[in-house]
Protein backbone atom coordinates (compact mmCIF):
# COMPACT_ATOMS: atom_id res chain seq x y z
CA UNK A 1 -105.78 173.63 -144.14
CA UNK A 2 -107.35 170.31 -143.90
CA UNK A 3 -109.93 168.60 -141.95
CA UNK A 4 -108.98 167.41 -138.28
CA UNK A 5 -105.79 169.64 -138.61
CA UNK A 6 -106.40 171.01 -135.36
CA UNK A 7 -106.09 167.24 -133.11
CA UNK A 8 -103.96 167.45 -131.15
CA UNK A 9 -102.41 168.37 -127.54
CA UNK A 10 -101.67 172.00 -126.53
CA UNK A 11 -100.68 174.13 -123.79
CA UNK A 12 -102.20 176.83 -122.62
CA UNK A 13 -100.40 179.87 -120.23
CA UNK A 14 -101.92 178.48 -117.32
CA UNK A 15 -99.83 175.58 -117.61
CA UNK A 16 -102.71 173.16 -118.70
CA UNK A 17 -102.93 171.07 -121.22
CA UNK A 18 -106.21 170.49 -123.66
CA UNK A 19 -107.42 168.99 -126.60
CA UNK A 20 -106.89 171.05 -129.73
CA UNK A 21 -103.86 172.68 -131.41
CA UNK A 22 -106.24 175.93 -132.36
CA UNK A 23 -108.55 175.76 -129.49
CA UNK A 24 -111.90 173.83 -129.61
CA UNK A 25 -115.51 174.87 -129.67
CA UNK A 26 -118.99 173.50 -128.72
CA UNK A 27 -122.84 173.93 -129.12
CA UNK A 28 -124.60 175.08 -126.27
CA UNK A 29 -128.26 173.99 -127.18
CA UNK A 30 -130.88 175.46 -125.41
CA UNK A 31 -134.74 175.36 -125.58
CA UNK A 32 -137.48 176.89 -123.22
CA UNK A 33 -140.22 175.75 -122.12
CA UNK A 34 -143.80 177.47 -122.12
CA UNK A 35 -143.28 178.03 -118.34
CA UNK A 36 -139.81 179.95 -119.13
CA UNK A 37 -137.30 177.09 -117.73
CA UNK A 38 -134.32 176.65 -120.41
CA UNK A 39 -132.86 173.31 -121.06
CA UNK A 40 -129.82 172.58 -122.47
CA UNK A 41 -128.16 169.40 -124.51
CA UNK A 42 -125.65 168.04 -122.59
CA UNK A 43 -123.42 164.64 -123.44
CA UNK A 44 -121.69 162.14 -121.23
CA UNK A 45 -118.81 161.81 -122.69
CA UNK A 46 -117.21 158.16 -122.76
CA UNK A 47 -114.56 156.95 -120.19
CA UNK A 48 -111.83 157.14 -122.39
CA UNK A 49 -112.41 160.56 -123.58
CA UNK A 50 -110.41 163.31 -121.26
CA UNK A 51 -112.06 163.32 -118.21
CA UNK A 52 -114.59 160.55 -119.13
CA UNK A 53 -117.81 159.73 -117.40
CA UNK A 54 -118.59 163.69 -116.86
CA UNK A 55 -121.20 165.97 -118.54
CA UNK A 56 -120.47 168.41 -120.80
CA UNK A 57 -121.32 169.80 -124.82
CA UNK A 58 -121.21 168.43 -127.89
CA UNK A 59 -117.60 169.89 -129.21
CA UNK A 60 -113.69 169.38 -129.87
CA UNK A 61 -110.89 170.74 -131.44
CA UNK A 62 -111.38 173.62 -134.28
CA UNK A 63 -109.60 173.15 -137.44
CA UNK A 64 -107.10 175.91 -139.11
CA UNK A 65 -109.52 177.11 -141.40
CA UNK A 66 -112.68 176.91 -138.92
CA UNK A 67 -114.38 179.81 -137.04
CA UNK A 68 -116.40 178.52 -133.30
CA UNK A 69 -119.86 178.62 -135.41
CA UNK A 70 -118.69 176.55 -138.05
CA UNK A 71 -116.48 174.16 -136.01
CA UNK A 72 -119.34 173.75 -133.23
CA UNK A 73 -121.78 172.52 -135.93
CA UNK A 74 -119.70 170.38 -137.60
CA UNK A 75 -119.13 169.06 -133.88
CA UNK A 76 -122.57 168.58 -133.71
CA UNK A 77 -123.10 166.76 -137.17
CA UNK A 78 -120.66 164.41 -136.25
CA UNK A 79 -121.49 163.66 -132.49
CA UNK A 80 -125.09 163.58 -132.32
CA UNK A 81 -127.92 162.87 -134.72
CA UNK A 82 -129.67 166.13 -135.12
CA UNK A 83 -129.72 168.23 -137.91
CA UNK A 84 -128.11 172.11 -137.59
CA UNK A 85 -130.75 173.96 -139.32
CA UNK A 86 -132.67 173.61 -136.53
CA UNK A 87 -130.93 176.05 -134.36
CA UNK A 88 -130.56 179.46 -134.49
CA UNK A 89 -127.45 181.04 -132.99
CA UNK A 90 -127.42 183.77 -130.35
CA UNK A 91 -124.21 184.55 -128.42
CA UNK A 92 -120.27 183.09 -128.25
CA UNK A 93 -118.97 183.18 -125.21
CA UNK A 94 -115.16 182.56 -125.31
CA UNK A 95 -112.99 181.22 -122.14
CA UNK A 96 -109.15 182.53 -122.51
CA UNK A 97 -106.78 180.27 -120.96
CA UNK A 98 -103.82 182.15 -122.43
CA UNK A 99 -102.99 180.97 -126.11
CA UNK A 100 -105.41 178.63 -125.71
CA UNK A 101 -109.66 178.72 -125.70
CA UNK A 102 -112.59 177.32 -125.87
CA UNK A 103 -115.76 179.29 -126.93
CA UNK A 104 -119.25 178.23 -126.65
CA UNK A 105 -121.36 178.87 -129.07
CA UNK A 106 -124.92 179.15 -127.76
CA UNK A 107 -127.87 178.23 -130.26
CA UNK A 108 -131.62 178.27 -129.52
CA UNK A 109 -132.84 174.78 -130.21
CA UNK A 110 -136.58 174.45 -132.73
CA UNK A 111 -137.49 172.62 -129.46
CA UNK A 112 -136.05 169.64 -127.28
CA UNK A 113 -134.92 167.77 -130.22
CA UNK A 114 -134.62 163.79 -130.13
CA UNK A 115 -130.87 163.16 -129.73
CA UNK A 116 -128.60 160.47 -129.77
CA UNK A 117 -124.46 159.88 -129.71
CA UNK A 118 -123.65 159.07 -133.27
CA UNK A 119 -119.94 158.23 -132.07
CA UNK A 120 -117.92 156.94 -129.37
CA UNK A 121 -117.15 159.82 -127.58
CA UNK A 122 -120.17 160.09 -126.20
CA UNK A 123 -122.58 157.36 -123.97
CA UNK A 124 -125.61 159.77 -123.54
CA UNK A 125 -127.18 163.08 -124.97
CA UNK A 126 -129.91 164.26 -122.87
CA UNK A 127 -131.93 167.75 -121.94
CA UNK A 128 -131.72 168.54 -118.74
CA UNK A 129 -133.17 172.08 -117.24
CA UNK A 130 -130.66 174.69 -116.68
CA UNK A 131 -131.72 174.78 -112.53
CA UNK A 132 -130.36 170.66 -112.25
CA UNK A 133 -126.86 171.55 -114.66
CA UNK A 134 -124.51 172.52 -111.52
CA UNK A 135 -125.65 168.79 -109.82
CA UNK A 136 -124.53 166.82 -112.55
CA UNK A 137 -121.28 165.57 -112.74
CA UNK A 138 -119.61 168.27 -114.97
CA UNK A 139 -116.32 168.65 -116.95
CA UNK A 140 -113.91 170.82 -114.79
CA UNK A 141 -114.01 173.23 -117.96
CA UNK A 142 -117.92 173.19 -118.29
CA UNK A 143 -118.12 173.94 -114.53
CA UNK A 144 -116.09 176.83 -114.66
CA UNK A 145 -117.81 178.59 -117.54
CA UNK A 146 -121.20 177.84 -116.38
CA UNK A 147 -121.76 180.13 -113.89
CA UNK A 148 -121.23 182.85 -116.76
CA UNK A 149 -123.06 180.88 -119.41
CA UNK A 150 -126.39 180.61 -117.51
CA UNK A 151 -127.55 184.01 -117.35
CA UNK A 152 -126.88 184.28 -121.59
CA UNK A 153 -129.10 181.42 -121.78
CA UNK A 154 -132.28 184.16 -123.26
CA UNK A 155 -132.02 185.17 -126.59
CA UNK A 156 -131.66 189.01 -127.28
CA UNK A 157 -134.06 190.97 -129.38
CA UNK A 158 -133.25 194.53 -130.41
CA UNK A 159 -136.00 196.99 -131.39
CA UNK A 160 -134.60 200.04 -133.11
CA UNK A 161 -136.83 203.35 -132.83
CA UNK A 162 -135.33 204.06 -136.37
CA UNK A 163 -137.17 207.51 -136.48
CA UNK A 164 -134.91 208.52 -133.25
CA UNK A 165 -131.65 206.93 -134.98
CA UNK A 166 -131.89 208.56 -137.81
CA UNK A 167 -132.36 211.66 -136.12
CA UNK A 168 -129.45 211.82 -134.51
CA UNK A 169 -127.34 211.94 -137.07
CA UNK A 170 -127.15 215.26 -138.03
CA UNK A 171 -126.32 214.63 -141.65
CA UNK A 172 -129.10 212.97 -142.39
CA UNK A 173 -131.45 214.28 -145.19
CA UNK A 174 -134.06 212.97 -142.85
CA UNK A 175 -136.19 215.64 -143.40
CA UNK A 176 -136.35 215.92 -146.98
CA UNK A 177 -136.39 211.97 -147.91
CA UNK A 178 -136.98 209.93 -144.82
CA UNK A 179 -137.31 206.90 -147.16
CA UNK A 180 -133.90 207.13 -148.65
CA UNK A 181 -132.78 207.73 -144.77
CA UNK A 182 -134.43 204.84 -143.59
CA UNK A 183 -133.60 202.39 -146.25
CA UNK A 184 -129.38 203.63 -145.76
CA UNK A 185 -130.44 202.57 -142.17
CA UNK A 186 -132.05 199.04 -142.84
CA UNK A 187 -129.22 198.14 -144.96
CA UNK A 188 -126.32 198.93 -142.51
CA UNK A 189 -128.32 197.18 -139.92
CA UNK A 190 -128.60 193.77 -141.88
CA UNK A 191 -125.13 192.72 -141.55
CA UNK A 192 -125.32 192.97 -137.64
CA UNK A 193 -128.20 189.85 -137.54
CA UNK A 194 -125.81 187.56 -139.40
CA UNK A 195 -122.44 189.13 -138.00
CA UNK A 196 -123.40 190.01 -134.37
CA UNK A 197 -123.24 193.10 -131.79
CA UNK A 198 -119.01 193.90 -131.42
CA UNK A 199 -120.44 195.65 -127.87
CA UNK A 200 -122.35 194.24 -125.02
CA UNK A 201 -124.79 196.82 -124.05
CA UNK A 202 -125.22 197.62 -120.16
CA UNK A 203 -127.32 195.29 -118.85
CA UNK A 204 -126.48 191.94 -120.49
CA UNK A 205 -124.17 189.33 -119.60
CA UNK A 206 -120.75 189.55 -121.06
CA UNK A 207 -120.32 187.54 -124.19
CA UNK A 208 -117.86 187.46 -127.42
CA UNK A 209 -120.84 188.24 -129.45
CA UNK A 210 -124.26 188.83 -129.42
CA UNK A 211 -126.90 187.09 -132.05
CA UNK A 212 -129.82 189.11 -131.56
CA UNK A 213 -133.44 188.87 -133.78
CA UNK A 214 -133.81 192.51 -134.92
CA UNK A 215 -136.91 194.45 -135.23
CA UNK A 216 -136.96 197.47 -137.03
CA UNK A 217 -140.05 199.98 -136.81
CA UNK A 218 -140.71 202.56 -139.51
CA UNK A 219 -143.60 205.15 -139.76
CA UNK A 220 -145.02 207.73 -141.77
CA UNK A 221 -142.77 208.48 -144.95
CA UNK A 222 -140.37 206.25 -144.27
CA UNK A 223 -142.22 203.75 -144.18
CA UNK A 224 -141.70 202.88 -148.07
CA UNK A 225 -137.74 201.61 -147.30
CA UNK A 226 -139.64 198.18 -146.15
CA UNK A 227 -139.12 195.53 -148.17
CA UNK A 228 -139.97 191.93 -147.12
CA UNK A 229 -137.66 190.15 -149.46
CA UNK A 230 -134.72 192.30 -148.32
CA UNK A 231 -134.19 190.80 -145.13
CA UNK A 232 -133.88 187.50 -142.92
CA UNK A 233 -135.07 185.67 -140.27
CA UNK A 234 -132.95 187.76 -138.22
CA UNK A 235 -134.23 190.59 -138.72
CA UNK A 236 -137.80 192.08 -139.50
CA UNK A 237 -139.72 195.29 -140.49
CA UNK A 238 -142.94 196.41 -138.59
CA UNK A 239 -144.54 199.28 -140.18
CA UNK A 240 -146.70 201.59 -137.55
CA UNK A 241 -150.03 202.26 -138.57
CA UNK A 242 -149.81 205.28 -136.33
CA UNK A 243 -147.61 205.97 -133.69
CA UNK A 244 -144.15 204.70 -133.94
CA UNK A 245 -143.72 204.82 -130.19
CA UNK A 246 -146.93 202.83 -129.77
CA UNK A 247 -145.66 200.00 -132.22
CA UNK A 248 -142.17 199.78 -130.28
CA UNK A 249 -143.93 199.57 -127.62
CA UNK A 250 -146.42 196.63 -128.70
CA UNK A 251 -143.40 194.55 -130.25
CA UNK A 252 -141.74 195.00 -126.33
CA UNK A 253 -144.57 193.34 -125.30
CA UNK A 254 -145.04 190.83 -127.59
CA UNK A 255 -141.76 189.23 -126.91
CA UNK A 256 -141.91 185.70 -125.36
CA UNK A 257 -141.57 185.38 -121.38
CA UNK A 258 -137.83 183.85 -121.86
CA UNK A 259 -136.55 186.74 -124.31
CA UNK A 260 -134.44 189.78 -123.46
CA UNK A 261 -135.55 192.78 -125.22
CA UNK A 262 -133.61 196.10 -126.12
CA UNK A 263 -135.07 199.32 -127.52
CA UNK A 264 -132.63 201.66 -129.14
CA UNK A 265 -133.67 204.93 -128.74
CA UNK A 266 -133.01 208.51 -127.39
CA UNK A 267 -136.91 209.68 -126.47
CA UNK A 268 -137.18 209.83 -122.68
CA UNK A 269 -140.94 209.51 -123.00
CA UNK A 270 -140.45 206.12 -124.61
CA UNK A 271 -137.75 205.11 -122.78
CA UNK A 272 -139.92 205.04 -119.52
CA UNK A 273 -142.84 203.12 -121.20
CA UNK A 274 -140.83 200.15 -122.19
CA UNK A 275 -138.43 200.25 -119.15
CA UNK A 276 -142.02 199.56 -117.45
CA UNK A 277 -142.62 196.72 -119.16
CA UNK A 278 -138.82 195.09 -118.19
CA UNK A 279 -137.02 196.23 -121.38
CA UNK A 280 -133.28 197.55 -121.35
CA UNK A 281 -132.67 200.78 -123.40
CA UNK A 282 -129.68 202.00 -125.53
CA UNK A 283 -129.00 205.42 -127.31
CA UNK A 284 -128.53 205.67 -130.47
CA UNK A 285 -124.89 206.10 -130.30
CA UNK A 286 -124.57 202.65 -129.39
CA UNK A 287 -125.92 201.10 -131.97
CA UNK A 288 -124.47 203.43 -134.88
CA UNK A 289 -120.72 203.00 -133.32
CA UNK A 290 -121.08 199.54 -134.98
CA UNK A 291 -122.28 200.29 -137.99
């Protein structure tokens, strides 16, 4: 395993050829405005590049030892001048040629970040909103995968009705230490805002992986498992003053305009009240399947 280990030419089942022995990755960069309209980072990649003078990401090959986050940063590090801690990852979508893919790796940028080529594979970096992408010029690759990649261009944020979870799993103390229930919960939970959603729920485009910000809501007894310095920017712990249904339902509508929200949870009652307010809904099956 060594660095650039992956140049090179290969062929895919298709009967194309593309750049990188073990597949190649880039960084979909996307920021929304106030008014809701994403934009994403696109570069112009030189004329000696494969298929130069057309728009696509920052990216390239991946290396042996590389996964697509880690390879699409590095990407970015070495193409452009912007710094990687200022995105936030939230979906991989992956394009199978056979042997051979690319995946995309879509971050949400801190906002539309100055950026400039920092080598010759690229003439321009620029912003451009996601309604103008399909006029530009575009990498055959890039064109094809578009079409998919623009409707997972909002972030995901799941809301789990914990009370509901927990009580559905029938062997469950939750009745006689909701605390130690909840707090088994919260920490079987954490790895999924680092690791990402294995399942697509109903309702979402179709990617590799989701990314999504995670809020959990506790009440009453159980409300003692939070703990602040447990957990990430990825996920978060709301504690209901009073009705735990109430406090899902305020944290639905305190999402931003751009944001997909999902409630996980089994009560009818609350199912209808956040449906109303343009949320998707999951039982609690779905969620503890990837646990």
């Amino acid at each position: 395993m060594a660095a650039k280990d992956g140049d090179g030419w290969a062929l895919c089942a298709r009967g194309h050829q593309h750049w990188g022995i073990h597949g190649a990755t880039g960084l979909l960069a996307v920021h929304h405005t106030l008014d809701g309209m994403p934009y994403v980072l696109l570069q112009k990649r030189s004329w000696w590049t494969h298929h130069g003078g057309t728009w696509a990401l920052p990216g390239g090959a991946l290396d042996s030892h590389e996964d697509a986050i880690s390879g699409a940063l590095r990407e970015v590090r070495e193409e452009t001048v912007l710094s990687t801690d200022l995105f936030r990852v939230q979906g991989i979508y992956v394009d199978d040629h056979g042997g051979w893919s690319f995946q995309t790796v879509i971050a949400e940028a801190a906002g539309m970040l100055d950026a400039a080529p920092a080598n010759g594979e690229s003439v321009d970096l620029r912003w451009v909103a996601a309604d103008e992408v399909a006029s530009k010029p575009l990498h055959p690759g890039f064109a094809d995968s578009w079409p998919k990649l623009r409707p997972a261009l909002s972030p995901l944020v799941l809301v789990l009705d914990v009370a509901n979870i927990i009580g559905s799993r029938p062997e469950e103390l939750w009745w006689k230490d909701r605390a130690r229930a909840a707090n088994r919960l919260l920490n079987e939970v954490q790895p999924l805002a680092t690791e990402g959603l294995r399942e697509t729920p109903d309702g979402l485009p179709e990617l590799a992986r989701w990314f999504p910000r995670i809020v959990v809501v506790l009440e009453g007894a159980a409300a003692v498992a939070a703990d602040p310095e447990a957990h990430g920017t990825n996920l978060s712990v709301v504690v209901a003053n009073g009705s735990g249904d109430d406090a899902i339902v305020q944290a639905v509508r305190e999402r931003k305009p751009w944001e997909r929200v999902l409630v996980v949870t089994a009560d009818r009652a609350l199912r209808e009240r956040v449906t109303a307010l343009g949320a998707l809904v999951a039982g609690p099956r779905w969620l503890l399947n990837q646990l």
